[in-house]
Protein backbone atom coordinates (compact mmCIF):
# COMPACT_ATOMS: atom_id res chain seq x y z
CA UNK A 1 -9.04 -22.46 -16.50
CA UNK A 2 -8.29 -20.34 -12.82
CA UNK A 3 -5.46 -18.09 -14.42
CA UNK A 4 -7.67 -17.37 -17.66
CA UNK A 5 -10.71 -16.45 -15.36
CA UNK A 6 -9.12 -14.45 -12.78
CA UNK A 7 -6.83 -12.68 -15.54
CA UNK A 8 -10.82 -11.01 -17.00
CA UNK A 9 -12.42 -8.11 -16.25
CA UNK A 10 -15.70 -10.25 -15.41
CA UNK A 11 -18.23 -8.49 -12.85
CA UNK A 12 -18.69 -12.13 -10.87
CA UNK A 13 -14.94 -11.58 -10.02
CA UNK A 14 -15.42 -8.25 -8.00
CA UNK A 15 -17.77 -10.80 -5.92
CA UNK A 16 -15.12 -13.25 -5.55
CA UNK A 17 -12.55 -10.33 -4.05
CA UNK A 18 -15.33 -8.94 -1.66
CA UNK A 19 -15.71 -12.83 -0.34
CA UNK A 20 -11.77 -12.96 0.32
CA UNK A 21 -11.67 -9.72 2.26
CA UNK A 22 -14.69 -10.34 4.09
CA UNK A 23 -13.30 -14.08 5.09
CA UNK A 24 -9.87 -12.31 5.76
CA UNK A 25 -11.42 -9.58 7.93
CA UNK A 26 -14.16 -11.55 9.86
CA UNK A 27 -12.41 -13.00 12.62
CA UNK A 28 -10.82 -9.66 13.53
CA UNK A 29 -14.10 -7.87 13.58
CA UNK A 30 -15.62 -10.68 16.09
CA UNK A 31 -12.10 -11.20 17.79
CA UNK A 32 -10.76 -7.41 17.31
CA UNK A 33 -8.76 -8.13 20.86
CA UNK A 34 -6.07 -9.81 18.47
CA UNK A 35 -4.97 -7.02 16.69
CA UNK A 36 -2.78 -5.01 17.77
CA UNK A 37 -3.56 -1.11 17.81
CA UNK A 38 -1.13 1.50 15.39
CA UNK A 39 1.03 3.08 17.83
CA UNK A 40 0.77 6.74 18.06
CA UNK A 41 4.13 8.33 17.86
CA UNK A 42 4.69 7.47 14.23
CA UNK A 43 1.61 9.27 13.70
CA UNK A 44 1.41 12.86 12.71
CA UNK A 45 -1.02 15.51 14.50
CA UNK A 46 -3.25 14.68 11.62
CA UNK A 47 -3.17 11.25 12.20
CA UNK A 48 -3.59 10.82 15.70
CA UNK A 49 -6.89 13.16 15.18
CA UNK A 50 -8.34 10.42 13.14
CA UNK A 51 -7.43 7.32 14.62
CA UNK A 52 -7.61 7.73 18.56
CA UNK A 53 -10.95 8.09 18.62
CA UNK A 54 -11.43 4.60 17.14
CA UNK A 55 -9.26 3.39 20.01
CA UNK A 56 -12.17 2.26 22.22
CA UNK A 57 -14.04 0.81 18.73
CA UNK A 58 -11.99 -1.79 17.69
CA UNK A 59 -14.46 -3.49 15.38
CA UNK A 60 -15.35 0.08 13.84
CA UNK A 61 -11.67 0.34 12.84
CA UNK A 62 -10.96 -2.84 11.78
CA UNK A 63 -14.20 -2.63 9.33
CA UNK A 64 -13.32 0.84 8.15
CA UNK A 65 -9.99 -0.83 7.25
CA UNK A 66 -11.16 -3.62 5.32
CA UNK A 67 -13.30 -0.55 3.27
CA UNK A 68 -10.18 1.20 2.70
CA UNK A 69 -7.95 -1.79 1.72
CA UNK A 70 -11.04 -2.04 -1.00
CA UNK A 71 -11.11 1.54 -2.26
CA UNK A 72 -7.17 1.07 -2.61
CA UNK A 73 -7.41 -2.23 -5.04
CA UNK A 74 -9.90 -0.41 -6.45
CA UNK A 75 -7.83 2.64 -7.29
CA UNK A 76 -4.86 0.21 -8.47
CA UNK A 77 -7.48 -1.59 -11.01
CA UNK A 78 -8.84 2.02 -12.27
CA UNK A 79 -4.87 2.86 -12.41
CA UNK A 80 -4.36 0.34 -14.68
CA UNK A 81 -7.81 1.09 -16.68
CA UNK A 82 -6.59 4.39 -17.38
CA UNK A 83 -3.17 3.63 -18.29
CA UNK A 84 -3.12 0.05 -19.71
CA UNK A 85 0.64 -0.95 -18.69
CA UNK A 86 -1.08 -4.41 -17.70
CA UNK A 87 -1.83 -5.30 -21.51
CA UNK A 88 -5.43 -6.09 -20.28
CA UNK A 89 -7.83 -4.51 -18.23
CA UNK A 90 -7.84 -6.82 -15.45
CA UNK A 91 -8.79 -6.87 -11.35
CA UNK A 92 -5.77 -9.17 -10.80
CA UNK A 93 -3.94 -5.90 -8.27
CA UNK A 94 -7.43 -6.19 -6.02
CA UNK A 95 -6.67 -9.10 -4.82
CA UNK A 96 -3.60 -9.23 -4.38
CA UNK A 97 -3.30 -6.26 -2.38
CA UNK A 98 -6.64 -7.96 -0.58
CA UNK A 99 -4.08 -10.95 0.06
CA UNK A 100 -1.23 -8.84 0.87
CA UNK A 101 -2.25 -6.01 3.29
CA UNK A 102 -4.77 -8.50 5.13
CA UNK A 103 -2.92 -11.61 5.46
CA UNK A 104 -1.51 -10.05 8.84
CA UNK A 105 -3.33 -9.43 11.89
CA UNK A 106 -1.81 -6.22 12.70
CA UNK A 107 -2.27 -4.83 9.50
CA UNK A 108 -6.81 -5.14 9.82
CA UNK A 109 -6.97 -2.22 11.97
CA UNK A 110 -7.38 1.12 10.43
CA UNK A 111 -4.21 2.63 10.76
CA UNK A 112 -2.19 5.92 10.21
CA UNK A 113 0.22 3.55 7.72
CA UNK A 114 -3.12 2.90 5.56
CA UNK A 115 -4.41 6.09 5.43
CA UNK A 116 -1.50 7.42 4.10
CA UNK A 117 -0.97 4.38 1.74
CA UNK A 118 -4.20 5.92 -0.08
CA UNK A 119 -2.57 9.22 -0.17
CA UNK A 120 0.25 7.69 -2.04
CA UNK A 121 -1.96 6.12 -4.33
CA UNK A 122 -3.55 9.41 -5.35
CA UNK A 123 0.06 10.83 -6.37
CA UNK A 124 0.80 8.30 -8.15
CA UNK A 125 -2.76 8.76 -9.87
CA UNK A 126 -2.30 12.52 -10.32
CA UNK A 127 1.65 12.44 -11.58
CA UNK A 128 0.69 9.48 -13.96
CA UNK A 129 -1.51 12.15 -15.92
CA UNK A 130 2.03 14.24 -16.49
CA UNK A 131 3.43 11.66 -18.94
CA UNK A 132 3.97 12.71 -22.08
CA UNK A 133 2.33 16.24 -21.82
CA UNK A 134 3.88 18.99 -23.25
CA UNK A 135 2.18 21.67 -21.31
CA UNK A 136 3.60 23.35 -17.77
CA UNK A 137 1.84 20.26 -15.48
CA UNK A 138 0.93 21.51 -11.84
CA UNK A 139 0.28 17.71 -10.72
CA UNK A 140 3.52 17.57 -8.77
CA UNK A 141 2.13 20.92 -6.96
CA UNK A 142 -1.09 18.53 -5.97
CA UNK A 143 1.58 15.79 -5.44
CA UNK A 144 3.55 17.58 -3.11
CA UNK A 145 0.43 18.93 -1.07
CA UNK A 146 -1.00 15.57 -0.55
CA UNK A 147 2.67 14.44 0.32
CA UNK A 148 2.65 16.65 2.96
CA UNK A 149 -0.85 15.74 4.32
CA UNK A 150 0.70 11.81 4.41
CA UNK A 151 3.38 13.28 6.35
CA UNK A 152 1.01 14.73 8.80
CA UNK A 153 -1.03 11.66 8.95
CA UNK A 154 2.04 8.83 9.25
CA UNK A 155 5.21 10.81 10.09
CA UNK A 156 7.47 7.88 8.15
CA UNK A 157 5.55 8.47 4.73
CA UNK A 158 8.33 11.14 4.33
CA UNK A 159 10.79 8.96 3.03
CA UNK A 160 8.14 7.98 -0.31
CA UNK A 161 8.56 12.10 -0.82
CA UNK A 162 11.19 11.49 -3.32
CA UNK A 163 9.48 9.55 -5.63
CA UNK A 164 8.38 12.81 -6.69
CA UNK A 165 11.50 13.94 -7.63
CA UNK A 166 12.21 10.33 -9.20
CA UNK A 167 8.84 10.41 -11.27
CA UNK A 168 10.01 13.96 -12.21
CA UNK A 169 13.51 12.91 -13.88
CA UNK A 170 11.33 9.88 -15.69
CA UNK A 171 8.36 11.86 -17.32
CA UNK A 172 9.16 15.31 -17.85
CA UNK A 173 11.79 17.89 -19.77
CA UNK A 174 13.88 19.93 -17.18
CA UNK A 175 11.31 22.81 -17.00
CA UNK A 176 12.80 24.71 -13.78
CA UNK A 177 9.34 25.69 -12.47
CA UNK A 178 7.91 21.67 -12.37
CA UNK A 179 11.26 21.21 -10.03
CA UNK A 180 9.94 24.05 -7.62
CA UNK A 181 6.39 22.81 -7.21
CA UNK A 182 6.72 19.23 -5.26
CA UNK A 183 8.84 21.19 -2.30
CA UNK A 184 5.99 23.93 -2.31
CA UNK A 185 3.46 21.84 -2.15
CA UNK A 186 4.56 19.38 0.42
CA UNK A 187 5.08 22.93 2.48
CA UNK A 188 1.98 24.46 2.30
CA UNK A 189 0.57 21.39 4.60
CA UNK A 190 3.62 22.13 7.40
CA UNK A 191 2.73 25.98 7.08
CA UNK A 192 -1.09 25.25 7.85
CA UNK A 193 0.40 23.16 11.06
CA UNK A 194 2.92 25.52 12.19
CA UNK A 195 0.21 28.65 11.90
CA UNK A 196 -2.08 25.84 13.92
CA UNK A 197 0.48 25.84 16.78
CA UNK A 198 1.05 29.45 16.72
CA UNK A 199 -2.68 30.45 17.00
CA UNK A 200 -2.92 28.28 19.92
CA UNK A 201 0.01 29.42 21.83
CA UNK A 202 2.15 25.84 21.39
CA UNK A 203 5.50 26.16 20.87
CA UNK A 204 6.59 25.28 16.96
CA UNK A 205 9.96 23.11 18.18
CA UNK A 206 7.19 20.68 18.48
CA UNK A 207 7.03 19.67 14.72
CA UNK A 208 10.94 19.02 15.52
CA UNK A 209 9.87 17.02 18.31
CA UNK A 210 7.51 14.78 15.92
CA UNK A 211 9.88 13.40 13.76
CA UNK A 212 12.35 12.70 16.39
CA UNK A 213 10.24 10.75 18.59
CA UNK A 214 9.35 8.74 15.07
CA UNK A 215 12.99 8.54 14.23
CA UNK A 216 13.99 7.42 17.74
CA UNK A 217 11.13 5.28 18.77
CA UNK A 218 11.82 1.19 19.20
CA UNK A 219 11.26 -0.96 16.94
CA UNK A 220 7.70 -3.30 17.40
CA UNK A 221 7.59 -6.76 18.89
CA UNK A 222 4.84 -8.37 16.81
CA UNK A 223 4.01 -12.23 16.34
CA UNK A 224 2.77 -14.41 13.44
CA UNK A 225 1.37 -17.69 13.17
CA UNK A 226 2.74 -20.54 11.21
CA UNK A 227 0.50 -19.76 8.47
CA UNK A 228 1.10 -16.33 7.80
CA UNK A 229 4.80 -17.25 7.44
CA UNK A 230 3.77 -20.28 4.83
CA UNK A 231 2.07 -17.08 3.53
CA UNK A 232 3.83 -14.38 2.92
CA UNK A 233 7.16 -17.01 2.24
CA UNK A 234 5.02 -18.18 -0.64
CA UNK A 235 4.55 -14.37 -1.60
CA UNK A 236 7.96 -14.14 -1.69
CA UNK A 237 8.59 -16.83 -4.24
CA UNK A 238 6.07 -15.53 -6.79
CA UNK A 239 7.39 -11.76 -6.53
CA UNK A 240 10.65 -14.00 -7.06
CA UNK A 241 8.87 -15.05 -10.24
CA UNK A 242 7.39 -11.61 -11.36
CA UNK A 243 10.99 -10.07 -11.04
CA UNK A 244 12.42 -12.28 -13.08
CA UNK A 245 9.36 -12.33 -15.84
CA UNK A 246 9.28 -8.89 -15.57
CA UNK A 247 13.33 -8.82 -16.07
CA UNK A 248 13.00 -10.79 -19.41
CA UNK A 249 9.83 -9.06 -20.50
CA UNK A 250 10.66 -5.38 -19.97
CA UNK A 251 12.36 -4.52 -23.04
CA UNK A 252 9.25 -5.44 -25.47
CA UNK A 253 7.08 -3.99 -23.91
CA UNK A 254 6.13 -0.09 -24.33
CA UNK A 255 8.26 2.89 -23.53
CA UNK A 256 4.95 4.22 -21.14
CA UNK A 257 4.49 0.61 -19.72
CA UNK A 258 8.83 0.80 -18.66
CA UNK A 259 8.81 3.60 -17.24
CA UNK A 260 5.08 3.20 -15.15
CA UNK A 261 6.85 0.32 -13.97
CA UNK A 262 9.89 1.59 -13.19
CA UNK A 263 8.33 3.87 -10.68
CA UNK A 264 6.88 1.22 -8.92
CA UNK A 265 9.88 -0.36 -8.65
CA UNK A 266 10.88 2.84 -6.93
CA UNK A 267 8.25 3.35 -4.34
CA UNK A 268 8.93 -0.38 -3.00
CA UNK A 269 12.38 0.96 -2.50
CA UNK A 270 11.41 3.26 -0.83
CA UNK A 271 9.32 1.89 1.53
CA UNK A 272 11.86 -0.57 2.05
CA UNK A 273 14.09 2.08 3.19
CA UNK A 274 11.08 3.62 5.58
CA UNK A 275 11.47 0.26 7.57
CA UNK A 276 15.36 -0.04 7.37
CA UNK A 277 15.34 3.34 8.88
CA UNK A 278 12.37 3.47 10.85
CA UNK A 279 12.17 -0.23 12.96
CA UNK A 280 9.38 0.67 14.38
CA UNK A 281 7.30 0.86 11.23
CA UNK A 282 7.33 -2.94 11.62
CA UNK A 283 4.67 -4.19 8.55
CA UNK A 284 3.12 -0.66 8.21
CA UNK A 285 5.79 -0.67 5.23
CA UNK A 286 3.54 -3.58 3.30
CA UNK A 287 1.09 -0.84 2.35
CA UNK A 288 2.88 1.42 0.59
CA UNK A 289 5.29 -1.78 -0.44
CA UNK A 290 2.11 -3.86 -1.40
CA UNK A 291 1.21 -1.31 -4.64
CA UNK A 292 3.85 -2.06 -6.50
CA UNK A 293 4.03 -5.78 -5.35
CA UNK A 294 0.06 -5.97 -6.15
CA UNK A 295 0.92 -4.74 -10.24
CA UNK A 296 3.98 -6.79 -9.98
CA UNK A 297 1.87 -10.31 -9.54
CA UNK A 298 -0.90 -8.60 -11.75
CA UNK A 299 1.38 -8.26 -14.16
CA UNK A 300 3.32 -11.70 -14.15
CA UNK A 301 -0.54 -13.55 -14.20
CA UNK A 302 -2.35 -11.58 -16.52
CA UNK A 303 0.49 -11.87 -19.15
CA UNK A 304 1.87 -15.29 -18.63
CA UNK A 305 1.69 -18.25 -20.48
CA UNK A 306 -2.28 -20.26 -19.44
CA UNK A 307 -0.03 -23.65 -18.13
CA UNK A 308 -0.90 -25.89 -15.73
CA UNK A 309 2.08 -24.69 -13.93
CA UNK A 310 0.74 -21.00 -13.91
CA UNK A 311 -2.27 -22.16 -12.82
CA UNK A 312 -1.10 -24.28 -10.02
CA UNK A 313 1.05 -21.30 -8.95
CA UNK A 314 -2.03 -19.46 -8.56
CA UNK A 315 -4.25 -22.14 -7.19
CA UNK A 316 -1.34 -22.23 -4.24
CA UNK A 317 -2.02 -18.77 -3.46
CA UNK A 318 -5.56 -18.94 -2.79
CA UNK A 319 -5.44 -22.10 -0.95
CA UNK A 320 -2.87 -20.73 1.82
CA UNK A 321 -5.49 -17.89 2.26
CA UNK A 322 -8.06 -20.19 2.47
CA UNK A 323 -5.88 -22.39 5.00
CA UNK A 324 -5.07 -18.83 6.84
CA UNK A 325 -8.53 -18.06 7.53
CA UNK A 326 -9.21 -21.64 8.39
CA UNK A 327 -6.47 -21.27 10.97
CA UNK A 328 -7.79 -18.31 12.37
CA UNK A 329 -11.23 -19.53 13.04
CA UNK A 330 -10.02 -22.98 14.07
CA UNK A 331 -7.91 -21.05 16.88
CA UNK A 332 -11.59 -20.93 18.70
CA UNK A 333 -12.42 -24.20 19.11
CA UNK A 334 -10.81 -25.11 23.09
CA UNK A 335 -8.15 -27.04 23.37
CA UNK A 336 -7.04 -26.28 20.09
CA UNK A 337 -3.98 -24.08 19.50
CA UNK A 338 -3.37 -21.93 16.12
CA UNK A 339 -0.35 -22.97 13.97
């Protein structure tokens, strides 16, 4: 049956994934005039190096996108490999970060948001390694430094900084040093800009000036089609689901798989709070939100019951991405207007 297949670790289902993004993904890279392009002053100095030029190269952008919404999944599925808190080895978080992160117009474009969403990824990767090791563990120190190059490159990425200190009070004994090296690593990236600005005679209240454009800056008027709503509503309902399988689950499963899990929990938190504060990080938040949301589905479908219901639940899914790219390529055809 669908959920039995798609909860493997089968090769023809890597095929299957590349097929959804590329459907997802296609219309933007022949119509790239409907997405809209990341605004630049929640981007960092780093950030804005990397993604203006791609301004006049829409279709370049969106397809480097689409490659890094695939290395992403495919750092979530190697996540789980390594660390099993999944019960199976299975490709289930590709997709449905696929699903999640290109469901959205806006969201196909490469992005300062993204970029830093595989920054994020990478500390998570790194810190994971600190459970359970006896040993002084400089991961937060890496953690911290590629914190602080997010930061740079998406100026709102600041507020997933304390799920450092979070993972910190989860996995490790209260060795003083461990405390010290998140805050000096996340610095050495700000000391690199601030000796930048020095060397070429710019004045450093300009760092200030960064954040408080991003802090003040209006929030994003952005439309969606009918279908994206149906969408991401449905979305809604099976994280709905996964919360509350997860909920009834959680205390037989193992002490490593709790507290992996509990971290997530944390960094969609957080990145709810980057768009409660920040408006104008619109959907940019689904990135970061979309990792834990991508092993919270994973998890709910690769350990649930094989039922007609489960399946059906999961059938649903892939036929309102199917109908969403329909949509989209039916809004060509003259005289015809998209839902």
């Amino acid at each position: 049956m669908l959920l039995k297949y798609f909860s493997s670790n089968k090769a023809g289902l890597l095929i299957i994934f590349l097929c959804v993004a590329l459907l997802l993904w296609l219309n933007t890279l022949f119509n790239p005039s409907g997405a809209i392009v990341s605004d630049t002053y929640l981007a960092g100095p780093l950030g804005r190096l990397l993604i203006k030029p791609l301004y006049t190269l829409p279709v370049l952008s969106s397809l480097l996108a689409a490659i890094t919404i695939l290395l992403c999944g495919s750092l979530l599925v190697q996540l789980n490999t390594k660390y099993f808190f999944l019960k199976s080895k299975s490709q289930l978080p590709l997709l449905f970060f696929i699903i999640i992160t290109g469901g959205l117009t806006n969201l196909r474009l490469l992005s300062p948001a993204l970029l830093s969403a595989v920054c994020i990824i990478i500390v998570v990767y790194r810190t994971f390694e600190s459970y359970n090791k006896d040993r002084l563990s400089f991961h937060f120190f890496d953690g911290g430094i590629l914190m602080g190059i997010s930061v740079l490159i998406y100026i709102p990425s600041l507020f997933i900084f304390p799920l450092l200190v979070i993972i910190l009070l989860l996995f490790r004994k209260r060795v003083w040093q461990e405390w010290i090296y998140p805050w000096i690593g996340i610095g050495l990236p700000f000391l690199f800009w601030a000796s930048f600005l020095f060397i070429t005679d710019q004045p450093l209240h300009s760092m200030g000036d960064e954040f408080r454009i991003a802090f003040t800056a209006s929030d994003r008027t952005q439309t969606y089609s009918t279908m994206q709503f149906i969408l991401y509503g449905y979305l809604l309902f099976l994280v709905l689901i996964g919360s509350i399988y997860m909920i009834r689950s959680i205390g037989i499963r193992k002490i490593q798989s709790r507290v992996f899990f509990l971290v997530f929990f944390w960094l969609f938190l957080l990145s709810l709070l980057m768009r409660w504060v920040i408006p104008a990080s619109g959907t940019d938040f689904v990135y970061a939100g979309g990792i834990s949301i991508a092993f919270l589905l994973g998890n709910y479908f690769t350990n649930c019951r094989n039922t007609r219901i489960n399946n059906l639940l999961l059938a649903l899914l892939l036929a309102g991405v199917i109908l969403l790219i329909a949509d989209e390529w039916f809004s060509f055809v003259p005289g015809r207007f998209p839902l």
